[in-house]
Protein backbone atom coordinates (compact mmCIF):
# COMPACT_ATOMS: atom_id res chain seq x y z
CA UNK A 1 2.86 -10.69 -11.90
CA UNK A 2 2.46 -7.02 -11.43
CA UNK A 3 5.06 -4.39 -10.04
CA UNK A 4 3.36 -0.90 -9.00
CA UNK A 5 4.84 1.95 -7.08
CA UNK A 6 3.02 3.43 -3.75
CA UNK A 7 3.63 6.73 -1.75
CA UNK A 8 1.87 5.88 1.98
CA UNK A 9 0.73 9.07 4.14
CA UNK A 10 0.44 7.71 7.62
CA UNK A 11 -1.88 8.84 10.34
CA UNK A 12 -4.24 10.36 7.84
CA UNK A 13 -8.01 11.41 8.23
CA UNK A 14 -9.50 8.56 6.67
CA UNK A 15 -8.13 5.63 4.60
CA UNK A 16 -8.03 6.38 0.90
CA UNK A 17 -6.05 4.64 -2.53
CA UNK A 18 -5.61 7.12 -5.06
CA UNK A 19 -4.42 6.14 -8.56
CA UNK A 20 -2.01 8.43 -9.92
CA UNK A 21 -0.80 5.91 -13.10
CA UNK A 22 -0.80 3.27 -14.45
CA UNK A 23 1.87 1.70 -12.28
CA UNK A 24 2.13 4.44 -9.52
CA UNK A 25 -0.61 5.01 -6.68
CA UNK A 26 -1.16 7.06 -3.35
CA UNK A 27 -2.54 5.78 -0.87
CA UNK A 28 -3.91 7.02 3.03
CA UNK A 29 -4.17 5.10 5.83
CA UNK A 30 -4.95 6.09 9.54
CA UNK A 31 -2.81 3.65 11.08
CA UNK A 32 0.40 4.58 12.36
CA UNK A 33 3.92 3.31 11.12
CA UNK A 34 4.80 1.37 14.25
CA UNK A 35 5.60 -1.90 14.43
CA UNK A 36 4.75 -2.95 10.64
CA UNK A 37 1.05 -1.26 11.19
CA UNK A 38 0.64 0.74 8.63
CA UNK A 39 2.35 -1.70 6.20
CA UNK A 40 -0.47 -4.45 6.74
CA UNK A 41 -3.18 -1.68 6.34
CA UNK A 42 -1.64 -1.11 3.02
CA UNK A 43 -1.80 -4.48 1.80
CA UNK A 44 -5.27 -4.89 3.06
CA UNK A 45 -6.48 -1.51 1.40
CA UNK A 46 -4.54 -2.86 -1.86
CA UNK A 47 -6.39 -5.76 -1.63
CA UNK A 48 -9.75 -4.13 -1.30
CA UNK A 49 -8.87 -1.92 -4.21
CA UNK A 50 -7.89 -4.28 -6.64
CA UNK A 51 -10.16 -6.78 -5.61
CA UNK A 52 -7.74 -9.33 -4.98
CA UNK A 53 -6.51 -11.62 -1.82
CA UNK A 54 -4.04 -10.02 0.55
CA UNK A 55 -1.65 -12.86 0.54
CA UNK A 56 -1.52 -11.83 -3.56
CA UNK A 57 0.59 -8.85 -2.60
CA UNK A 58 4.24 -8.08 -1.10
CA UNK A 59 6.05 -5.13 -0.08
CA UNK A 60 9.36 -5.67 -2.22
CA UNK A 61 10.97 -2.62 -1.35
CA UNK A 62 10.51 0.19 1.24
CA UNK A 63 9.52 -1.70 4.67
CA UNK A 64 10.23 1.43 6.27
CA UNK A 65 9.81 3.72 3.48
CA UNK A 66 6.64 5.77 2.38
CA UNK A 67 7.94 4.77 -0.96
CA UNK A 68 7.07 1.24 -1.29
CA UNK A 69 7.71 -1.22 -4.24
CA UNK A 70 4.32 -3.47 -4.29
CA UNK A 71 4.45 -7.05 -6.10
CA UNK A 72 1.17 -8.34 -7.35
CA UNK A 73 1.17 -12.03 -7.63
């Protein structure tokens, strides 16, 4: 199990995962923070980068943050 930190830009240009850390990434998504949108983009552009299954992650903290607290299962 993995804990990593995420700062989430909504309605951007194109969708992007940055790596800032170690245990700390940004990442871009065009889809817009209503009704949970955004949040699932996340997890499937997490999933992409680390080449892992969606149903591997879980927002832990920050729902309706752009801070989120990601758990890696």
């Amino acid at each position: 199990m993995q804990i990593i930190e995420v700062k989430v830009k909504t309605n951007a240009f194109k969708n992007e995962v940055k790596l800032i850390d170690n245990k700390k990434l940004f990442v871009k998504t065009t889809a817009t923070p209503e009704k949970e949108k955004a949040n699932k983009q996340v997890i499937l552009l997490l999933a992409k980068f680390y080449k892992i299954s969606k149903n591997q992650l879980e927002i832990v903290r920050g729902i309706k943050s752009k801070n989120k607290v990601i758990k890696i299962f």
